[in-house]
C-alpha atoms as a PDB file:
ATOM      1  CA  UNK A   1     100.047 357.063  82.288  1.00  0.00           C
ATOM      2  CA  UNK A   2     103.664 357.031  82.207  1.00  0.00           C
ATOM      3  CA  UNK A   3     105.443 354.220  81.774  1.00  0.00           C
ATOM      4  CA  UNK A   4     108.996 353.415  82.200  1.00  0.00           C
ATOM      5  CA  UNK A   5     110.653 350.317  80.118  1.00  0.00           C
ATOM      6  CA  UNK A   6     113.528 348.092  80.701  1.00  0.00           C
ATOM      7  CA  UNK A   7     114.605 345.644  78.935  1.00  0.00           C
ATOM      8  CA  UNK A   8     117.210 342.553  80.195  1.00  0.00           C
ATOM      9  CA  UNK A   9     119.156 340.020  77.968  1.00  0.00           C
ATOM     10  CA  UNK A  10     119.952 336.852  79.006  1.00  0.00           C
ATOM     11  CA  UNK A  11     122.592 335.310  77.599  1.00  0.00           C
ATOM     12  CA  UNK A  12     122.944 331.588  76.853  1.00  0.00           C
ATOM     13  CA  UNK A  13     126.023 330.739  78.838  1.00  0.00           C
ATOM     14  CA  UNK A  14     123.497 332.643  82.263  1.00  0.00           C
ATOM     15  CA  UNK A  15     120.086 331.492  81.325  1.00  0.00           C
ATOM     16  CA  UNK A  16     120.407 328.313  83.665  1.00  0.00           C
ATOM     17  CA  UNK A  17     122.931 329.063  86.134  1.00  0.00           C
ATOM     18  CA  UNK A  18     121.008 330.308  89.467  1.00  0.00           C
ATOM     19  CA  UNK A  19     122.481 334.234  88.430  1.00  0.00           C
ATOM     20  CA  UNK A  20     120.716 337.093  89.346  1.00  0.00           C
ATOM     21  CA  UNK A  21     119.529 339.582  87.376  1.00  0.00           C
ATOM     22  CA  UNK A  22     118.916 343.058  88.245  1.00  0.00           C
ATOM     23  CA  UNK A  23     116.201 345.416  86.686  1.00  0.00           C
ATOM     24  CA  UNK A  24     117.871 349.137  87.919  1.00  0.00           C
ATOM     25  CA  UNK A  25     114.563 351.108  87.503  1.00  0.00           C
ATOM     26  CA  UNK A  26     115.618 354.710  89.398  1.00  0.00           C
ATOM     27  CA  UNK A  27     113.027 356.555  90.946  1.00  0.00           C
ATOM     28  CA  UNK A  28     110.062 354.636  91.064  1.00  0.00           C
ATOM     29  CA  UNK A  29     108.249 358.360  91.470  1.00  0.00           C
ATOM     30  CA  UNK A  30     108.757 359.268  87.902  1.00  0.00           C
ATOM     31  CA  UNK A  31     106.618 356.747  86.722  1.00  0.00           C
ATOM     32  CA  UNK A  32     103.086 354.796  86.980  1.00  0.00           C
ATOM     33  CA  UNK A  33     103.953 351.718  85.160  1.00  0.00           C
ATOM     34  CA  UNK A  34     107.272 349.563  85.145  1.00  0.00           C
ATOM     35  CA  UNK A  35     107.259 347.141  81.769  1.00  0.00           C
ATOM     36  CA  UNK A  36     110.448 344.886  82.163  1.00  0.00           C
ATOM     37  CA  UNK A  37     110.800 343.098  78.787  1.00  0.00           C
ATOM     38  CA  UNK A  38     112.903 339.986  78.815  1.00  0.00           C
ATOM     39  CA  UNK A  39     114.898 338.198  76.818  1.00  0.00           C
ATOM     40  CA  UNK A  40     116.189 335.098  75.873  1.00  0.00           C
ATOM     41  CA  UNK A  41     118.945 335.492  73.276  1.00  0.00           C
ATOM     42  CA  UNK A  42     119.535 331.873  72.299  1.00  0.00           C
ATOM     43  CA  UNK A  43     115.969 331.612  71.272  1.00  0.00           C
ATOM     44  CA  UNK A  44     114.386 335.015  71.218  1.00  0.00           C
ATOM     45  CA  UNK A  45     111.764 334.398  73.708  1.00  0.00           C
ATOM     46  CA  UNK A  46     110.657 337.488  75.452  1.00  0.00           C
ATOM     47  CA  UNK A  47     108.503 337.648  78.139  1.00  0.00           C
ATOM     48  CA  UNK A  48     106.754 340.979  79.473  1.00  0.00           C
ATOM     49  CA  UNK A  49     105.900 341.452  82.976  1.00  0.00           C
ATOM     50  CA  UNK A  50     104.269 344.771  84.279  1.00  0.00           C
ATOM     51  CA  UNK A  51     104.724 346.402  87.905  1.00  0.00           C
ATOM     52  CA  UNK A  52     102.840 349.484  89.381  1.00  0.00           C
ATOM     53  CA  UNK A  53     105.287 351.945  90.383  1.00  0.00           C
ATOM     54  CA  UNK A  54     103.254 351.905  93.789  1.00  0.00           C
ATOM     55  CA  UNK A  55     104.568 348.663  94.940  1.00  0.00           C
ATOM     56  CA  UNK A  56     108.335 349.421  93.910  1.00  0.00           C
ATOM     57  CA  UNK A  57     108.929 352.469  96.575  1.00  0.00           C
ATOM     58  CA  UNK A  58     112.067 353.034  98.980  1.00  0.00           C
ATOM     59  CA  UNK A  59     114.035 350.962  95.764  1.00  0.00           C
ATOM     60  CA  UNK A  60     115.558 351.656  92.553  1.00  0.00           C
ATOM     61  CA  UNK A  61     115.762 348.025  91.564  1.00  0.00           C
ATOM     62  CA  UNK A  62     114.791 344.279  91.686  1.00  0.00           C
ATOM     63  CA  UNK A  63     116.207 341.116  91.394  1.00  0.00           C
ATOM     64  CA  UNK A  64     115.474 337.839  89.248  1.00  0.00           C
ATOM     65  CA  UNK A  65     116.842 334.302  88.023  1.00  0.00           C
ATOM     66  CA  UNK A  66     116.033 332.542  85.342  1.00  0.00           C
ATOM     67  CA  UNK A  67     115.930 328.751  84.606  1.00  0.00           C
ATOM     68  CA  UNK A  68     115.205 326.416  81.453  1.00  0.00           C
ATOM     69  CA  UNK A  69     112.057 324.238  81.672  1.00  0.00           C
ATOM     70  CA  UNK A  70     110.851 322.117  79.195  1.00  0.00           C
ATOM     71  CA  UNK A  71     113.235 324.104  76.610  1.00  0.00           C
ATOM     72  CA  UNK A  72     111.497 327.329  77.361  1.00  0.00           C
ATOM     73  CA  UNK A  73     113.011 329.890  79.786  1.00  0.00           C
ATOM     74  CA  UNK A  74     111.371 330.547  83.259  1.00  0.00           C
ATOM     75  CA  UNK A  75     111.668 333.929  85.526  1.00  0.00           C
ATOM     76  CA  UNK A  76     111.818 333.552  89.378  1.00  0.00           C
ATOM     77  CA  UNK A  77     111.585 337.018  91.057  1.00  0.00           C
ATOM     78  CA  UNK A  78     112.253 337.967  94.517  1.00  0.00           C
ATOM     79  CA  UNK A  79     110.376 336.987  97.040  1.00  0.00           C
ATOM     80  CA  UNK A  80     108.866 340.555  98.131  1.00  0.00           C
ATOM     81  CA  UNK A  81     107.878 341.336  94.553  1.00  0.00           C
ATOM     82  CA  UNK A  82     106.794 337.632  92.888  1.00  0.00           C
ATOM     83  CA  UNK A  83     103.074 338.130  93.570  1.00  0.00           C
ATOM     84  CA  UNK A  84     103.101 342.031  92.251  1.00  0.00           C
ATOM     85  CA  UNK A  85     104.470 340.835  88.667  1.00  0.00           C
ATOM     86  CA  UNK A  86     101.813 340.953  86.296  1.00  0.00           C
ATOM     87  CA  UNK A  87     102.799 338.684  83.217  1.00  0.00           C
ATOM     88  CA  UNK A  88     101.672 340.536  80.015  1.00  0.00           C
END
């Protein structure tokens, strides 16, 4: 299985602002298995979501926002991809 890994930073001053993140993947042909690690730098949290590279065609990214909840940060994705993220 091939698996392609990206990895995002969020920094402190973005973590609870409504921005948008992007995840630039490239050809989702090249690879079975999209890991997007990511991370919080004011804390270190990382969180790890999965995507099959089947439900990424006709794109070379996707989009995400974060928020703070309960001190711990939260990932929102897109609409069209939410359900097909697979929390690791």
């Amino acid at each position: 299985m091939r698996v392609k890994q990206v990895r995002r930073n969020i920094p402190p001053e973005r973590e609870n602002s409504n921005d948008r993140f992007r995840v630039n993947f490239g050809d989702s042909s090249l690879f079975d298995l999209l890991e997007v690690t990511i991370c919080r730098a004011f804390t270190g949290q990382e969180i790890v979501y999965e995507f099959d590279a089947s439900n990424l065609m006709n794109r070379n990214s996707i989009h995400f926002t974060t928020y703070i909840e309960t001190l711990k940060m939260v990932v929102e994705w897109d609409d069209f991809i939410t359900d097909k993220a697979l929390l690791r």
